[in-house]
N, C-alpha and C. Protein backbone atom coordinates (compact mmCIF):
# COMPACT_ATOMS: atom_id res chain seq x y z
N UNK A 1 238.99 176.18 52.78
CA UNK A 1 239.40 176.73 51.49
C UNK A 1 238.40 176.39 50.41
N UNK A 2 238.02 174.86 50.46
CA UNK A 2 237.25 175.25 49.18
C UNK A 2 235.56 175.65 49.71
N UNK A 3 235.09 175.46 50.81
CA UNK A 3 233.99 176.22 50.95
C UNK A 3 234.12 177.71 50.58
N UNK A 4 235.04 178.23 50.66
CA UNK A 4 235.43 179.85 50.35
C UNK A 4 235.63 180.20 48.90
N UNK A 5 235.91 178.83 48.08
CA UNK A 5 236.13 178.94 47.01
C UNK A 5 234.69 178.84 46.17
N UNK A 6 233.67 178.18 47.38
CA UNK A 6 232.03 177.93 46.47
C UNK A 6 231.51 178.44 46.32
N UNK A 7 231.59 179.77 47.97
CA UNK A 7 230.85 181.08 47.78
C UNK A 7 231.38 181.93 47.05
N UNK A 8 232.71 182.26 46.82
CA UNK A 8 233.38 182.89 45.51
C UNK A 8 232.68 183.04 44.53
N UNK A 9 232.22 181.33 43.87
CA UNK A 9 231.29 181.47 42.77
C UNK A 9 230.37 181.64 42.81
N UNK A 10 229.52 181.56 43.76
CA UNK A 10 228.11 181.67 43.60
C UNK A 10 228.26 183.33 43.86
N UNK A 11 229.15 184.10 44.70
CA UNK A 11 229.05 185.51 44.57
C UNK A 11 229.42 185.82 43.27
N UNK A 12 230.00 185.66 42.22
CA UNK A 12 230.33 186.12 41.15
C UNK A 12 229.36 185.43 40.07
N UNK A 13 228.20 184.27 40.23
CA UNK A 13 227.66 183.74 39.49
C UNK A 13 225.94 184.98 40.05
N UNK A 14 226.16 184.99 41.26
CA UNK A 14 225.13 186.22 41.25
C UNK A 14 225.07 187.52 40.59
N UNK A 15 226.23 187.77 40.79
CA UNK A 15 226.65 189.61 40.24
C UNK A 15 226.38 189.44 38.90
N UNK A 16 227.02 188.25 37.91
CA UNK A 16 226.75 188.27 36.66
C UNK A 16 225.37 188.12 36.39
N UNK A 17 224.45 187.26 36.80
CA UNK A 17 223.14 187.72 36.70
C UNK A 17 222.89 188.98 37.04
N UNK A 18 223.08 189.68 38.04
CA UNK A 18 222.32 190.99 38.39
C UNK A 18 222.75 191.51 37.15
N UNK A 19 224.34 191.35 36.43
CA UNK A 19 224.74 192.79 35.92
C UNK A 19 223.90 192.38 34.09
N UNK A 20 223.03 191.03 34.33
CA UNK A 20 222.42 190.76 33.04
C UNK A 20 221.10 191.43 32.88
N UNK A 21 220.47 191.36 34.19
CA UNK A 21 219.04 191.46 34.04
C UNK A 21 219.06 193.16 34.94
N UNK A 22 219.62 193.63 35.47
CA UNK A 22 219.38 195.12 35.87
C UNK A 22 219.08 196.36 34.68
N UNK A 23 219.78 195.69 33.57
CA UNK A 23 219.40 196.76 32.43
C UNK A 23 218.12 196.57 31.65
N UNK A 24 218.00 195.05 31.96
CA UNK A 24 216.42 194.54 30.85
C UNK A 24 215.35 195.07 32.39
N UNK A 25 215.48 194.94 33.39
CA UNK A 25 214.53 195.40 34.41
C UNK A 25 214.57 197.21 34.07
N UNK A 26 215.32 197.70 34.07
CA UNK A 26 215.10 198.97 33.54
C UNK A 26 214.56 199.35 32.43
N UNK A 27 215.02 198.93 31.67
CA UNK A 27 214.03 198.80 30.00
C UNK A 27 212.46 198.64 30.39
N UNK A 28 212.03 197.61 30.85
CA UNK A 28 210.80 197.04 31.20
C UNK A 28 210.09 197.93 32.39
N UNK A 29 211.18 198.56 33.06
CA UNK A 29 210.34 199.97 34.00
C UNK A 29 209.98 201.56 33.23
N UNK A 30 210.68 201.77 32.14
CA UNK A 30 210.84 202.35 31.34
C UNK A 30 210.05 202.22 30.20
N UNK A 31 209.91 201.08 29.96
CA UNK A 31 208.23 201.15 28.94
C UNK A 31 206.81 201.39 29.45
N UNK A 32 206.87 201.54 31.11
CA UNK A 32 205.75 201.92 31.86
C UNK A 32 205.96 203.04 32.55
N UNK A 33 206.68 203.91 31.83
CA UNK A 33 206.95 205.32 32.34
C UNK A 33 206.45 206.44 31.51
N UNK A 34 205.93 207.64 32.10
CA UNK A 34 205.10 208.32 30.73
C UNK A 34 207.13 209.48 30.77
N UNK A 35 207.32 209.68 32.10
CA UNK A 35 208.49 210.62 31.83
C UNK A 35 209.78 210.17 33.04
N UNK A 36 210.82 210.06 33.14
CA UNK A 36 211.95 210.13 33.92
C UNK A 36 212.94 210.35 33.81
N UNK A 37 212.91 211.84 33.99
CA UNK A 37 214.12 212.96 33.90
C UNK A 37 215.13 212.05 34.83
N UNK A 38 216.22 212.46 34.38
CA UNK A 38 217.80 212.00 35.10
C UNK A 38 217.95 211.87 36.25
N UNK A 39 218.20 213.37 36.86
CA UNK A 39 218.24 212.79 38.35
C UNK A 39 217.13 212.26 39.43
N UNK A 40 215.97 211.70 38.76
CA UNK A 40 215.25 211.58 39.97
C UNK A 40 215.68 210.35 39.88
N UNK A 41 215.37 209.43 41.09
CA UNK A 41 215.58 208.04 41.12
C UNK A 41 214.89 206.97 40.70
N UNK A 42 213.22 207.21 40.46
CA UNK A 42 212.36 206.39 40.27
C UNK A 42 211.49 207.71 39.30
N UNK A 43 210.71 207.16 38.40
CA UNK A 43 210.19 207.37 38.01
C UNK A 43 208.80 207.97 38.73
N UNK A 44 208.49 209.43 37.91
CA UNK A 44 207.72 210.23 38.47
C UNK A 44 206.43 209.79 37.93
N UNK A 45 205.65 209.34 36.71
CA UNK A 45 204.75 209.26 36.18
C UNK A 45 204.63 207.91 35.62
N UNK A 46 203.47 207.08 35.93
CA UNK A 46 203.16 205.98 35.07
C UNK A 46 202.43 205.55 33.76
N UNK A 47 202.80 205.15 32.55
CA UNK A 47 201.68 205.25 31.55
C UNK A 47 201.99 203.93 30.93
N UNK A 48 201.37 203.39 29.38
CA UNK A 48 201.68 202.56 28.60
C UNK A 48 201.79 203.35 27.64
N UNK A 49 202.53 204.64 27.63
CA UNK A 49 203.12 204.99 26.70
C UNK A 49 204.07 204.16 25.97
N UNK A 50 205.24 204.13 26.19
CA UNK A 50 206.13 202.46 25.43
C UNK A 50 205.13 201.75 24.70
N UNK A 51 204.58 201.07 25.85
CA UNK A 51 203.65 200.08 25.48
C UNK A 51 202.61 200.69 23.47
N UNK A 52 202.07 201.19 23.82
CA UNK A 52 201.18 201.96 22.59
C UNK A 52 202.25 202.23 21.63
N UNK A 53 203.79 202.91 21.74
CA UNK A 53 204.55 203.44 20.63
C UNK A 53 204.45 201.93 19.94
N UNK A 54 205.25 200.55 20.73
CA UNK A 54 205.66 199.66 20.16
C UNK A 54 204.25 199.09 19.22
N UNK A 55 203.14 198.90 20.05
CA UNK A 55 201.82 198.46 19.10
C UNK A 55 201.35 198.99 18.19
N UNK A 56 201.79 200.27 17.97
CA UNK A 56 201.08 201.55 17.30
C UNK A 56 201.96 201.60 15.59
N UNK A 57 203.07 200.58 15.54
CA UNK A 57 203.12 200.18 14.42
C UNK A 57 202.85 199.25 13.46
N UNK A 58 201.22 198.96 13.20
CA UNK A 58 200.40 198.54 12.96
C UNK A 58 200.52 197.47 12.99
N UNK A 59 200.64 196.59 14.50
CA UNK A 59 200.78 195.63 14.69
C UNK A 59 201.80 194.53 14.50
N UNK A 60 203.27 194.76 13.66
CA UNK A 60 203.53 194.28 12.53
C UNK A 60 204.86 193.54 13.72
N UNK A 61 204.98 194.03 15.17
CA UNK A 61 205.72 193.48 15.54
C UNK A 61 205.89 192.09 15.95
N UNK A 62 204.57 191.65 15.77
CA UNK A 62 205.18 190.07 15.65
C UNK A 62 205.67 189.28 14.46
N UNK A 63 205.13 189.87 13.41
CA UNK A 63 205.72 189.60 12.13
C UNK A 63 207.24 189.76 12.48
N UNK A 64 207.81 190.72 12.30
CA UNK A 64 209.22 191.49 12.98
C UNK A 64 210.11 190.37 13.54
N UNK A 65 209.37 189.91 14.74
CA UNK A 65 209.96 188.83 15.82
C UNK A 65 210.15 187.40 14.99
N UNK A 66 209.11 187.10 14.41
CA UNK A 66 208.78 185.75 13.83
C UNK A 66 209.88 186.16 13.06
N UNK A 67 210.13 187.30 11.59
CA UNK A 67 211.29 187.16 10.73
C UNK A 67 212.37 186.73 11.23
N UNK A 68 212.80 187.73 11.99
CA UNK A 68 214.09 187.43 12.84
C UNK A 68 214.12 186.17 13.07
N UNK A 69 213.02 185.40 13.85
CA UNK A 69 213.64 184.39 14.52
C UNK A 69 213.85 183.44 13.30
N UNK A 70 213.08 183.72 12.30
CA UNK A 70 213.27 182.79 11.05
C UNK A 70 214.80 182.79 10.49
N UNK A 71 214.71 184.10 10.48
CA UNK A 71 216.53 184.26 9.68
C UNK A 71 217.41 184.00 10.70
N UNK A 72 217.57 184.16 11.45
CA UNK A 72 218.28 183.45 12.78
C UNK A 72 218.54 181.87 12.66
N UNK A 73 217.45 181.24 12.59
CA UNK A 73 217.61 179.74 12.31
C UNK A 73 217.95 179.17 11.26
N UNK A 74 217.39 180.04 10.17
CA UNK A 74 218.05 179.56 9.06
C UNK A 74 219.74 179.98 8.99
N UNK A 75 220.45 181.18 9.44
CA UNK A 75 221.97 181.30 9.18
C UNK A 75 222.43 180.11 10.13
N UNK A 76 221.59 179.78 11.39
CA UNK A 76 222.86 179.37 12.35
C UNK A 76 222.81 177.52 11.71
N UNK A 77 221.37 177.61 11.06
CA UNK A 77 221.57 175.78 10.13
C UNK A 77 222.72 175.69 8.80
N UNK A 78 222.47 176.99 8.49
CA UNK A 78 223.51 177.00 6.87
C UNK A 78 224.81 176.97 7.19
N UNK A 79 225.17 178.05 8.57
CA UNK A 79 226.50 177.68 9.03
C UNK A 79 226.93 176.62 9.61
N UNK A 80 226.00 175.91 10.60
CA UNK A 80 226.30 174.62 10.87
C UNK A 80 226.57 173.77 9.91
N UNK A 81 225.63 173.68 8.65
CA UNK A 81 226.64 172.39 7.84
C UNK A 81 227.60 172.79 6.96
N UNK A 82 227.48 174.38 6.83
CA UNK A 82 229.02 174.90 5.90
C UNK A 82 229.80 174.85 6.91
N UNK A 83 230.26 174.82 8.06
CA UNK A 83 230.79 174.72 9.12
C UNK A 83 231.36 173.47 9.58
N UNK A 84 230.85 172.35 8.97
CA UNK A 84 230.99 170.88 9.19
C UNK A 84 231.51 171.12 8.29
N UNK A 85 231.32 170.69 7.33
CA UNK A 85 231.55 170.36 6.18
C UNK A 85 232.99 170.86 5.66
N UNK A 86 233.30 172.11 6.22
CA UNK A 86 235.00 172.80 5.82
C UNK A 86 235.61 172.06 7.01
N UNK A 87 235.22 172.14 8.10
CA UNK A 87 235.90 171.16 9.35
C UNK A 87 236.50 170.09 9.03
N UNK A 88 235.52 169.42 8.56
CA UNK A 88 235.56 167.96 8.18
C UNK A 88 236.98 167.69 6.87
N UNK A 89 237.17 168.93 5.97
CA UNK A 89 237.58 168.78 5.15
C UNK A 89 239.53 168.99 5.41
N UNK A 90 239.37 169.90 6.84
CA UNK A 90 240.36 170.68 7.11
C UNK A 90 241.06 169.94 8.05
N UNK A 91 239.74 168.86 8.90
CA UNK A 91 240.79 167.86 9.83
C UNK A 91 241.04 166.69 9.32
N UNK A 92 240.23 165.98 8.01
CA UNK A 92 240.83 164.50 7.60
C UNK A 92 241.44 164.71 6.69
N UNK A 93 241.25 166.22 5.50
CA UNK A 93 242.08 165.31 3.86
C UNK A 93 243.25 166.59 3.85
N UNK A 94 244.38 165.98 3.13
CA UNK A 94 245.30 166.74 2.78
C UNK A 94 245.13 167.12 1.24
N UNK A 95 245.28 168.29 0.95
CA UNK A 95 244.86 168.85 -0.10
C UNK A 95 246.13 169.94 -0.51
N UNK A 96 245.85 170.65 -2.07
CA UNK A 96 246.89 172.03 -1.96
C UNK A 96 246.81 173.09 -1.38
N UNK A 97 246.99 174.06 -1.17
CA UNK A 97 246.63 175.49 -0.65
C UNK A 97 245.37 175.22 0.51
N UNK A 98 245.58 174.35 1.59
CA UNK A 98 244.96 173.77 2.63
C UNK A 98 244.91 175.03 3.51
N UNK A 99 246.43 175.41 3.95
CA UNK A 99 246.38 176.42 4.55
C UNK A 99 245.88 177.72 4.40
N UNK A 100 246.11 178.12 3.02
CA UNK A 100 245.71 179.71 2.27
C UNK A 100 244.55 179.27 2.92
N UNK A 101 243.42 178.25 2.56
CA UNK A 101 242.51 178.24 2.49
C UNK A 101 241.48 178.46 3.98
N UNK A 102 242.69 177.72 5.46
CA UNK A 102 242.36 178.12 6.33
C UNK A 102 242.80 179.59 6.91
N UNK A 103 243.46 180.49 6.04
CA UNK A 103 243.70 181.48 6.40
C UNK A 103 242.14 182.44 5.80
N UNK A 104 241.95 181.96 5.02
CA UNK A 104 240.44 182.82 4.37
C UNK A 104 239.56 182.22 4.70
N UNK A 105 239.54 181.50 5.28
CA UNK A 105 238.14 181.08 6.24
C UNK A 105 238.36 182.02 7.50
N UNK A 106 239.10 182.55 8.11
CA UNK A 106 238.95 183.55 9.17
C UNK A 106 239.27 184.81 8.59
N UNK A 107 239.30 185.11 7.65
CA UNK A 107 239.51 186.49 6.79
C UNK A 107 238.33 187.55 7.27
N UNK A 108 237.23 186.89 7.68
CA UNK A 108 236.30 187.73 7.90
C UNK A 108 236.31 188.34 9.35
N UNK A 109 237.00 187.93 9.74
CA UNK A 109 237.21 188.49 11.66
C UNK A 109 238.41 189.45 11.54
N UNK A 110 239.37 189.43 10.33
CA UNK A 110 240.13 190.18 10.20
C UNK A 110 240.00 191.53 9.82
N UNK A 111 238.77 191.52 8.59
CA UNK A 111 238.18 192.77 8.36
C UNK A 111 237.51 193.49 9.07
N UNK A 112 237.46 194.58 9.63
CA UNK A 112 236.33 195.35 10.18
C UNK A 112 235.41 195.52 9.61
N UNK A 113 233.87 195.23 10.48
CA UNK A 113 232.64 194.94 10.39
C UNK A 113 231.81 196.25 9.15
N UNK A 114 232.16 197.44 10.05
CA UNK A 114 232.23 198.50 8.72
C UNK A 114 232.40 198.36 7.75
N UNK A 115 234.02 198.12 7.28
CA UNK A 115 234.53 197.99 5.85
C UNK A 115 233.57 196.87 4.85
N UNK A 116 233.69 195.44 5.95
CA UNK A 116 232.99 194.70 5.34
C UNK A 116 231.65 194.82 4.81
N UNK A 117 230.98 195.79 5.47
CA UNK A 117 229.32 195.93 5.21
C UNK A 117 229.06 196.88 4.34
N UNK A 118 230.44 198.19 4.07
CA UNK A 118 230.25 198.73 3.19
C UNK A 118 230.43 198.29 1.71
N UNK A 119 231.70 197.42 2.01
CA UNK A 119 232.08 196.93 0.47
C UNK A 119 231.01 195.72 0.09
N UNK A 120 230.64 194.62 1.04
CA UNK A 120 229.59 193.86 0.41
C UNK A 120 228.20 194.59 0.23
N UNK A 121 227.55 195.72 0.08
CA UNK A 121 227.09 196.89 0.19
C UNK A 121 226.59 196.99 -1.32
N UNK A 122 227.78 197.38 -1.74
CA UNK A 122 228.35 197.79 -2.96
C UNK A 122 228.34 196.91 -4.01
N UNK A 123 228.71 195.37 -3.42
CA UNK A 123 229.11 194.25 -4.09
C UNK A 123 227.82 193.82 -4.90
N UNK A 124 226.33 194.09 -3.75
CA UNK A 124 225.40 193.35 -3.63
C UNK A 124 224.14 194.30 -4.71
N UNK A 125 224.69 195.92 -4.75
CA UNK A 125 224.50 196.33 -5.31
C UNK A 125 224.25 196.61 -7.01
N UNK A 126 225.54 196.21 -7.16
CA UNK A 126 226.27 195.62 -8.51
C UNK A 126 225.69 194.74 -9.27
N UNK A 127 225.43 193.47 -8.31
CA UNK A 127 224.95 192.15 -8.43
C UNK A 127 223.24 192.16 -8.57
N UNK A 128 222.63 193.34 -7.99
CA UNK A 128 221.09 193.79 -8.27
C UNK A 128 220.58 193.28 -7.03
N UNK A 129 221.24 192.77 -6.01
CA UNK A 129 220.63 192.05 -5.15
C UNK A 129 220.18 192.38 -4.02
N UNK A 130 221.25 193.59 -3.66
CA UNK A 130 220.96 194.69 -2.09
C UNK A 130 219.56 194.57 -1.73
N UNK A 131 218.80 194.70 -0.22
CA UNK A 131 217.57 194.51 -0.30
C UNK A 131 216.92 193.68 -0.65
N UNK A 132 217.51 192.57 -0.48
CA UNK A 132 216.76 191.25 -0.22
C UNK A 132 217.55 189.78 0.48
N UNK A 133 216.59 189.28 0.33
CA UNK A 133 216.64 188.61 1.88
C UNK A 133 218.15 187.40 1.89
N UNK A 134 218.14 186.96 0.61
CA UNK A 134 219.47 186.25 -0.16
C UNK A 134 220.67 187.17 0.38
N UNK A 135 220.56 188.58 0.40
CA UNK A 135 221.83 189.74 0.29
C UNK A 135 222.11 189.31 2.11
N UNK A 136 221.15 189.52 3.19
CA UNK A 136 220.94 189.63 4.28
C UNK A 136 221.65 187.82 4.83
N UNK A 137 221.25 186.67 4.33
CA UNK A 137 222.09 185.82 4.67
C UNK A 137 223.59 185.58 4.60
N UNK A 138 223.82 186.10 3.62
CA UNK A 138 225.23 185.81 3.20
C UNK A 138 225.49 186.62 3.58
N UNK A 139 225.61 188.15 3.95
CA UNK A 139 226.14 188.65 4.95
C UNK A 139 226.40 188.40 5.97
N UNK A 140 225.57 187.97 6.66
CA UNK A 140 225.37 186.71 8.01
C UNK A 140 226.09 186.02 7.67
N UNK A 141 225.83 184.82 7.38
CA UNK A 141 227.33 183.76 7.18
C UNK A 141 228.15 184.21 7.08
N UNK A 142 228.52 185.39 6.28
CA UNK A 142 230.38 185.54 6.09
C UNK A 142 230.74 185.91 7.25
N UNK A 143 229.77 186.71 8.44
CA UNK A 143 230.63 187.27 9.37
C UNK A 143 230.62 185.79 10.64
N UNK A 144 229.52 184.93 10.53
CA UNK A 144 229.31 184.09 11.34
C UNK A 144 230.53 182.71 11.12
N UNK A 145 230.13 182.25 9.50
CA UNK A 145 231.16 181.21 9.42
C UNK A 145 232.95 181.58 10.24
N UNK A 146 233.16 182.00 9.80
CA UNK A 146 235.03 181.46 10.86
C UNK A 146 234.81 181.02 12.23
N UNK A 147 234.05 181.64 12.69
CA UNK A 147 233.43 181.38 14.60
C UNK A 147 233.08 179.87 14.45
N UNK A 148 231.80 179.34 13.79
CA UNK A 148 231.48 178.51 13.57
C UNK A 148 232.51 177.18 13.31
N UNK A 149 233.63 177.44 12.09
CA UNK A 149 234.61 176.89 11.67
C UNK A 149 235.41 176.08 12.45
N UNK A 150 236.05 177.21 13.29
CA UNK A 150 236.78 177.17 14.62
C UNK A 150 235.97 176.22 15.49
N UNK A 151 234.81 176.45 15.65
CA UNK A 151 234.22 175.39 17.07
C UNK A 151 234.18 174.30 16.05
N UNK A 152 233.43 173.95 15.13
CA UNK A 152 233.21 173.10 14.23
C UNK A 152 235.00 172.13 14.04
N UNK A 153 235.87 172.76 13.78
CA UNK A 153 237.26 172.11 13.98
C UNK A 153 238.06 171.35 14.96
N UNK A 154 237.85 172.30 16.35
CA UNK A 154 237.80 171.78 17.82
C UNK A 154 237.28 170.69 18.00
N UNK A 155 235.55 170.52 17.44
CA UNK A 155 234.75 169.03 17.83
C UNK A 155 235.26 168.52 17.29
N UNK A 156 235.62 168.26 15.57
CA UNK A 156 235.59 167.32 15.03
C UNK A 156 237.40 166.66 15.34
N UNK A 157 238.13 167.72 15.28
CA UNK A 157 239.37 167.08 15.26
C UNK A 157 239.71 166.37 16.80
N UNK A 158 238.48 166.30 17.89
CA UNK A 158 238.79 165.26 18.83
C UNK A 158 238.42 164.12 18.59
N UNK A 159 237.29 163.88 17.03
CA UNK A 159 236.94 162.33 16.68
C UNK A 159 237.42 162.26 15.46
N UNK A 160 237.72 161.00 14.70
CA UNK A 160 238.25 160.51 14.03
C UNK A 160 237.02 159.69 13.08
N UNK A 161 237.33 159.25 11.81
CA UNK A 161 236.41 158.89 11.03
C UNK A 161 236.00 157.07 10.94
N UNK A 162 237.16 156.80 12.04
CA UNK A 162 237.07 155.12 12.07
C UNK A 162 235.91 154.91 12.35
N UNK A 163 234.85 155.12 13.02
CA UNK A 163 233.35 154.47 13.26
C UNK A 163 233.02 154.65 12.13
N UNK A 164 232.91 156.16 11.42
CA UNK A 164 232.35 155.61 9.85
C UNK A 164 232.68 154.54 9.10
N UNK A 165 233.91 154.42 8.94
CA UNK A 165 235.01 153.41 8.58
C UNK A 165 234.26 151.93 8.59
N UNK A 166 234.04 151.84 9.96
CA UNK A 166 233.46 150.38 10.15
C UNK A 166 231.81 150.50 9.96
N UNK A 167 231.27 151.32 10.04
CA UNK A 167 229.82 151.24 9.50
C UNK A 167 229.97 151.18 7.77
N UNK A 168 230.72 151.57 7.32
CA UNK A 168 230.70 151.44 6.07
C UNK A 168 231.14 150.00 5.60
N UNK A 169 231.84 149.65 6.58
CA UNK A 169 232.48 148.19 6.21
C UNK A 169 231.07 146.96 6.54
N UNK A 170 230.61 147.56 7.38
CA UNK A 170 229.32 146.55 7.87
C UNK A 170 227.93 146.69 6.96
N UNK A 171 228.17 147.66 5.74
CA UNK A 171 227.11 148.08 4.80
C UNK A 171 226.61 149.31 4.62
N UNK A 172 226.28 149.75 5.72
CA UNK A 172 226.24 151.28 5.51
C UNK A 172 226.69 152.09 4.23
N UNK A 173 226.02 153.21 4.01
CA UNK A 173 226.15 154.05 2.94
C UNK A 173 226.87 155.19 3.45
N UNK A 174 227.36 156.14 2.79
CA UNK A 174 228.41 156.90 3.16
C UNK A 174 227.12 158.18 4.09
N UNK A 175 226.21 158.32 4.02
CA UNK A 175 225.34 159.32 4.35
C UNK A 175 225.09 158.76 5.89
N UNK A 176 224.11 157.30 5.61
CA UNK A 176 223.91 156.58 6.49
C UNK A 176 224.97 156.66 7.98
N UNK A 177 225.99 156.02 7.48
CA UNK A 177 227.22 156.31 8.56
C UNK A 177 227.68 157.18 9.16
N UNK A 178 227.73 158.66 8.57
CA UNK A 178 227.56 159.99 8.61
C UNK A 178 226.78 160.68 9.62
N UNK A 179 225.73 159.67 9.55
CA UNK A 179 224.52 160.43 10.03
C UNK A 179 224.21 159.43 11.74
N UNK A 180 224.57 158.15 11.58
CA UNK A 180 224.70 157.02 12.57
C UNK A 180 225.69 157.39 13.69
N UNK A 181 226.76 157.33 13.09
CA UNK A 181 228.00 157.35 14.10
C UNK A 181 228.72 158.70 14.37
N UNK A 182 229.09 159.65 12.80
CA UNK A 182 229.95 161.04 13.60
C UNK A 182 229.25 162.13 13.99
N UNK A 183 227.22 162.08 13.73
CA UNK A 183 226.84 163.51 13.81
C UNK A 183 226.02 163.08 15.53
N UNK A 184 226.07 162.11 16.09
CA UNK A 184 225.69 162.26 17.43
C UNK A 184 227.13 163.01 18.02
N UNK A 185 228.31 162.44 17.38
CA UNK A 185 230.15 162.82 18.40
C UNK A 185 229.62 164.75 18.46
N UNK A 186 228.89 164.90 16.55
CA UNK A 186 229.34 166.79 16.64
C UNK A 186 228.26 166.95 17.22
N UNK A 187 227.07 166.41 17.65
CA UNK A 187 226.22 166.91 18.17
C UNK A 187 226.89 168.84 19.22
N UNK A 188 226.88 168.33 20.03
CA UNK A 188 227.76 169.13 20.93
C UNK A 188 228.19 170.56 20.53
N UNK A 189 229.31 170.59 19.56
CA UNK A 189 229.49 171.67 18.53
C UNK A 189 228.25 172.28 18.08
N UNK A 190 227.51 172.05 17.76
CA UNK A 190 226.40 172.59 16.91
C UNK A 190 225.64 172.74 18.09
């Protein structure tokens, strides 16, 4: 039984790879194709056609890649510590309108992605800001933070703040301790 249960997974840990990389292997046969009408099975003609469209915009696609990967790192750091930081607030202190407040922290998964992009759109418009790169983060975060929140809540509310507690009692500064004892626990989360 459980040998039957190992190949189980490894048959279903295969298929999910195939069913990951069969479409990027097509893509990548497909940028070395000059033509491949539908029904044939393989491609009739070879070129670097692909290849030339993608270069042939004056180079600029690594710029392109590099942005992305820039704005990428920067939302998923801004959400990580706005993400802590409401966690943190939502699993140790009791406050008023605690709840409202965790109800509008997932407000944004409630809205559809549309609505939302049209009305902050509009918002950003208003504000003079549309078309630039400030408008493009905070769009990002709003749809990213609740996801974030949620995992960020999960980690933290399995540790507790007593190690800070006692690093602070042993001298430590409130940052210091912070940074010593609970951000190796969230490591993980983040």
């Amino acid at each position: 039984m459980k040998l039957h249960k190992h190949v189980l997974l490894h048959i279903a840990i295969a298929l999910t790879v195939l069913m990951i990389l069969t479409p990027l292997l097509l893509l990548l046969i497909r940028s070395f194709t000059n033509r491949w009408p539908y029904p044939e099975l393989f491609p009739s003609a070879w070129s670097l056609r692909g290849v030339k469209r993608v270069l042939a915009v004056n180079f600029q696609v690594g710029h392109i890649i590099l942005s992305s990967i820039v704005l990428s790192l920067t939302i998923a750091f801004l959400s990580a510590v706005v993400a802590t930081m409401t966690a943190r607030a939502f699993c140790f202190y009791e406050f008023k309108c605690k709840g409202l407040l965790k109800f509008l922290s997932i407000l944004p998964i409630l809205v559809p992605v549309t609505a939302f992009g049209m009305g902050s759109q509009l918002l950003f418009m208003r504000l003079h800001i549309n078309n630039t790169l400030f408008a493009v983060i905070i769009s990002h975060l709003i749809i990213v933070l609740p996801f974030a929140i949620k995992i960020m809540e999960n980690v933290i509310g399995l540790s507790s703040t007593k190690l800070e507690e006692q690093a602070r009692v042993l001298g430590a500064g409130a940052w210091r301790a912070f940074v010593n004892t609970s951000l190796p626990i969230l490591a993980p989360g983040f």
